[in-house]
N, C-alpha and C. Protein backbone atom coordinates (compact mmCIF):
# COMPACT_ATOMS: atom_id res chain seq x y z
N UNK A 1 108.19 104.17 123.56
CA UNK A 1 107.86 103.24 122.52
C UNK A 1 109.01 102.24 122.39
N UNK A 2 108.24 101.06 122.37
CA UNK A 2 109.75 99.79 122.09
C UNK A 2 110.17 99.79 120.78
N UNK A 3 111.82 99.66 120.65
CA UNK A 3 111.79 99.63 119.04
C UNK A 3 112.39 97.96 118.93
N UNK A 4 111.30 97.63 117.65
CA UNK A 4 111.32 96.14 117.13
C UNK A 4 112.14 95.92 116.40
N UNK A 5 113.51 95.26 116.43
CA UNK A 5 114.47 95.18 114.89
C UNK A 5 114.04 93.85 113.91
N UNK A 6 113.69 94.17 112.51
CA UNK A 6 113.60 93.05 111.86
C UNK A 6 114.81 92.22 111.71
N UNK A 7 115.43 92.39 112.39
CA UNK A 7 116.85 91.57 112.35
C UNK A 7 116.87 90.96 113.58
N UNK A 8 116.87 89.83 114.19
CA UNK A 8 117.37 89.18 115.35
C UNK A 8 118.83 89.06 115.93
N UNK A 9 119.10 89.04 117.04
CA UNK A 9 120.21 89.30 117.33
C UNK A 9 120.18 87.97 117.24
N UNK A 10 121.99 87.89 117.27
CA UNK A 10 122.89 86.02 117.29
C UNK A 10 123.11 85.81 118.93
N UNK A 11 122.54 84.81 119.30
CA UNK A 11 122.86 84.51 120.91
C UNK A 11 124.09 83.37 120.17
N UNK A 12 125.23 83.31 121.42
CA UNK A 12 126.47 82.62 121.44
C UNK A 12 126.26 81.17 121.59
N UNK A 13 126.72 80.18 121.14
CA UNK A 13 126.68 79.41 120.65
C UNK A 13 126.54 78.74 122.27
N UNK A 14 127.20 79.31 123.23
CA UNK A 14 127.17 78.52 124.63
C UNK A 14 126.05 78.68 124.96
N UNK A 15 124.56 79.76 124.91
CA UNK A 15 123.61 79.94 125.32
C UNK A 15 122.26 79.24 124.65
N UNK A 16 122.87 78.40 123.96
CA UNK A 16 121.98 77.95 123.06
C UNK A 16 121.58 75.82 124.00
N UNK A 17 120.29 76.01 123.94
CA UNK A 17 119.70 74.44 124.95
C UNK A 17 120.35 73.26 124.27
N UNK A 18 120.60 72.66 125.30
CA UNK A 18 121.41 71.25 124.33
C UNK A 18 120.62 70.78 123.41
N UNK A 19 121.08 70.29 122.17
CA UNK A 19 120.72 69.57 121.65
C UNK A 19 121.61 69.17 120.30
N UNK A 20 121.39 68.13 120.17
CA UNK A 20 121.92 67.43 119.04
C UNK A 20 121.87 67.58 117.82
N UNK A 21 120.64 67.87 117.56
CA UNK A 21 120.57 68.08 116.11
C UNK A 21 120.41 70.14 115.82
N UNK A 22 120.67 70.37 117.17
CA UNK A 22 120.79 72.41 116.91
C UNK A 22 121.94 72.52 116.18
N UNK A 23 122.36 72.74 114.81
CA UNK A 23 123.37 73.44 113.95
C UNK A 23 123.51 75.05 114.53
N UNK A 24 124.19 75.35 115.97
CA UNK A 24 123.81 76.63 116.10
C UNK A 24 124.69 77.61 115.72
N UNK A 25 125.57 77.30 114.89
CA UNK A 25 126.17 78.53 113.50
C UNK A 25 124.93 78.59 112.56
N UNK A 26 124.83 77.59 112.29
CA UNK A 26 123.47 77.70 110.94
C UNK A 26 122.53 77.92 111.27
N UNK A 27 121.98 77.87 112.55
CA UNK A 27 120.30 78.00 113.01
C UNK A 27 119.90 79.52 113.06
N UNK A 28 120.96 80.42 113.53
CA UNK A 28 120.63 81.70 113.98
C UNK A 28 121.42 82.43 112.71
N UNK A 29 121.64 82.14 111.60
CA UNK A 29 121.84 82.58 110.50
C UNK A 29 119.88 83.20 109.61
N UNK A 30 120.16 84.12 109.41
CA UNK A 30 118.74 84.73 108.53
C UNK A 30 119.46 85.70 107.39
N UNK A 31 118.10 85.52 106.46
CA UNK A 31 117.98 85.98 105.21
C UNK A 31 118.32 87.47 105.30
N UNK A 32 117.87 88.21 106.33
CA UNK A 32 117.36 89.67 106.59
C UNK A 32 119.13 89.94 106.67
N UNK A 33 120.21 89.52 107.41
CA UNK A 33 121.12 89.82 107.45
C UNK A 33 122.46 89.71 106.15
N UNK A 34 121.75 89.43 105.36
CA UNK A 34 122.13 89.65 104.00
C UNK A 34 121.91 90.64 103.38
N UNK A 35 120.83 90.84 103.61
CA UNK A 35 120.33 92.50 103.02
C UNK A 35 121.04 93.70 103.11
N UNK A 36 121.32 94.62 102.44
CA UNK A 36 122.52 95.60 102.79
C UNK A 36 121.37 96.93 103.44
N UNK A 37 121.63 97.75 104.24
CA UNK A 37 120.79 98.43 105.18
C UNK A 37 120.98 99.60 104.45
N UNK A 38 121.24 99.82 103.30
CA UNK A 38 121.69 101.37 102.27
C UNK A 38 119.88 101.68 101.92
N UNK A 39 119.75 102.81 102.17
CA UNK A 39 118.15 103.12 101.78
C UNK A 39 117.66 103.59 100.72
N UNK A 40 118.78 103.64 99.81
CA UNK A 40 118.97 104.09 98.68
C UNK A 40 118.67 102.66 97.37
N UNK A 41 119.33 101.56 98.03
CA UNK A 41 118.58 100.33 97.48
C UNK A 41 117.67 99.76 98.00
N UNK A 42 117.26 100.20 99.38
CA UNK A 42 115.91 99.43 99.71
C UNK A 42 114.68 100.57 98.82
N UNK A 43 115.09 101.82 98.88
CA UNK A 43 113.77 102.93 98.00
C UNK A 43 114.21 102.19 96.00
N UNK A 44 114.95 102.01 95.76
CA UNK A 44 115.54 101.02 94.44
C UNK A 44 114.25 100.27 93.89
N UNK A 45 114.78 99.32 95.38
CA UNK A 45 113.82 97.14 95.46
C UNK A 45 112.29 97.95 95.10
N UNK A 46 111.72 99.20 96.06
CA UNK A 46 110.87 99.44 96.35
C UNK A 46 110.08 99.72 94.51
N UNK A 47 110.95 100.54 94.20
CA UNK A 47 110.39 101.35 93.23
C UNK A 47 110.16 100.47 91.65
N UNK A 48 111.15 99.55 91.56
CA UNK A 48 111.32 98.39 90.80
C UNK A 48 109.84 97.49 90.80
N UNK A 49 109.78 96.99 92.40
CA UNK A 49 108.62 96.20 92.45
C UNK A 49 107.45 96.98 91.98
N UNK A 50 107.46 98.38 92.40
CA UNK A 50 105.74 98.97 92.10
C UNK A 50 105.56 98.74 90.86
N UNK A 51 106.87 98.96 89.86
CA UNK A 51 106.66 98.96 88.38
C UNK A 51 106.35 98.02 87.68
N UNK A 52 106.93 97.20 88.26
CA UNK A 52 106.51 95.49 88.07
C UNK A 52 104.97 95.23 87.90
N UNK A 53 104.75 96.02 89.16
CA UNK A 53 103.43 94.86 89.81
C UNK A 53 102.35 96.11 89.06
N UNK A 54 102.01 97.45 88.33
CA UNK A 54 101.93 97.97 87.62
C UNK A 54 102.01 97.31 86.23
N UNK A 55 103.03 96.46 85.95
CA UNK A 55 103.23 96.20 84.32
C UNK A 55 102.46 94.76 84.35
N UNK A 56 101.83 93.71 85.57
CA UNK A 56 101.42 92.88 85.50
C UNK A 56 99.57 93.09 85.53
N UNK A 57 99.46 94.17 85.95
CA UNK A 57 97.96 94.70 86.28
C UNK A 57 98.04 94.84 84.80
N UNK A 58 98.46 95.85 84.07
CA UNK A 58 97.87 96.15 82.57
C UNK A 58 97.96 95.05 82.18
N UNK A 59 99.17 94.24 81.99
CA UNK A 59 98.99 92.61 81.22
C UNK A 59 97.80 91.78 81.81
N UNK A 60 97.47 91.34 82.76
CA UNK A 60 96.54 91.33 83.35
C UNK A 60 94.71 91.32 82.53
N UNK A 61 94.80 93.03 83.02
CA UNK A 61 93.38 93.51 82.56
C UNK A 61 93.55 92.87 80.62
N UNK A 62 94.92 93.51 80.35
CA UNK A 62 94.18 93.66 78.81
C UNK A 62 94.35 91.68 77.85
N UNK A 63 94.72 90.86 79.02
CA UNK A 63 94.15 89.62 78.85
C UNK A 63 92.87 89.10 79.23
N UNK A 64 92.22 89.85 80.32
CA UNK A 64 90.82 89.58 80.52
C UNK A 64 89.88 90.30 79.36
N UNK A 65 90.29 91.24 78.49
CA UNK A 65 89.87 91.95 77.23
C UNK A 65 89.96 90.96 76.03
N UNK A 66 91.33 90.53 75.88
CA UNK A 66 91.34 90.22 74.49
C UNK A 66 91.26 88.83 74.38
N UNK A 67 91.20 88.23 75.28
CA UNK A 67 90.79 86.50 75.40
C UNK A 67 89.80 86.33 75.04
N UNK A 68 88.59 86.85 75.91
CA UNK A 68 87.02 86.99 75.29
C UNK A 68 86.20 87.40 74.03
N UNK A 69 87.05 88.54 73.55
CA UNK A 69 87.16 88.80 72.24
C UNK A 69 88.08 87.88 71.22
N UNK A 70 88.81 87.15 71.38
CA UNK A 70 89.32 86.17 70.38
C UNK A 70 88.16 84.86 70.68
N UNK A 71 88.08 84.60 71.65
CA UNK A 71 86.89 83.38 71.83
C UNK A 71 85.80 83.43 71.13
N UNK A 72 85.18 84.97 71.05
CA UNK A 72 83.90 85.40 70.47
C UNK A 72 84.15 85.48 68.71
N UNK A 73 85.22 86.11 68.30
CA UNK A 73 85.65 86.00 67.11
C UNK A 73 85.65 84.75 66.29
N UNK A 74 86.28 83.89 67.21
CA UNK A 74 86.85 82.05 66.44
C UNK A 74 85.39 81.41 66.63
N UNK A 75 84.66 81.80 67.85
CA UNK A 75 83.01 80.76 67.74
C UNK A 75 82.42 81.53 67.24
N UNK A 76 82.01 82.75 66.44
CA UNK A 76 81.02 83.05 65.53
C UNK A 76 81.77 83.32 63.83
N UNK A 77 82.73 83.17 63.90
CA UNK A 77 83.40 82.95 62.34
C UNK A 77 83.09 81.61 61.84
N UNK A 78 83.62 80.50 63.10
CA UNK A 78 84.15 79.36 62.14
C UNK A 78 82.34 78.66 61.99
């Protein structure tokens, strides 16, 4: 089995095709290599987001609830 790294390796600045406008310190710079590889904060990011995206579903649903019911309230009161 091949293993795929989400990280790209840095080719040397001499291997890189001429060109003029290639910044090739800055070009082969990525986001992913910022990331710290501790699995202890990637299971963290992980567990954070579920809760999140959990606390946006209930906000969510219980705005598709109480919108319709304030709409129905204000057009058969007033």
């Amino acid at each position: 089995m091949t293993f795929i790294s989400a990280k790209p390796q840095l080719r040397e600045p001499e291997s890189h095709p001429a060109n003029d406008n290639h910044l090739s310190a800055l070009a082969d710079t990525s986001i992913l290599q910022l990331i710290n590889d501790d699995d202890d904060d990637v299971a963290d990011i992980a567990r954070r987001a579920e809760r999140l995206g959990n606390a946006v579903v209930i906000v969510m649903a219980l705005c598709l609830i109480v919108a319709p019911a304030i709409y129905l309230a204000l057009a058969y009161a007033l």
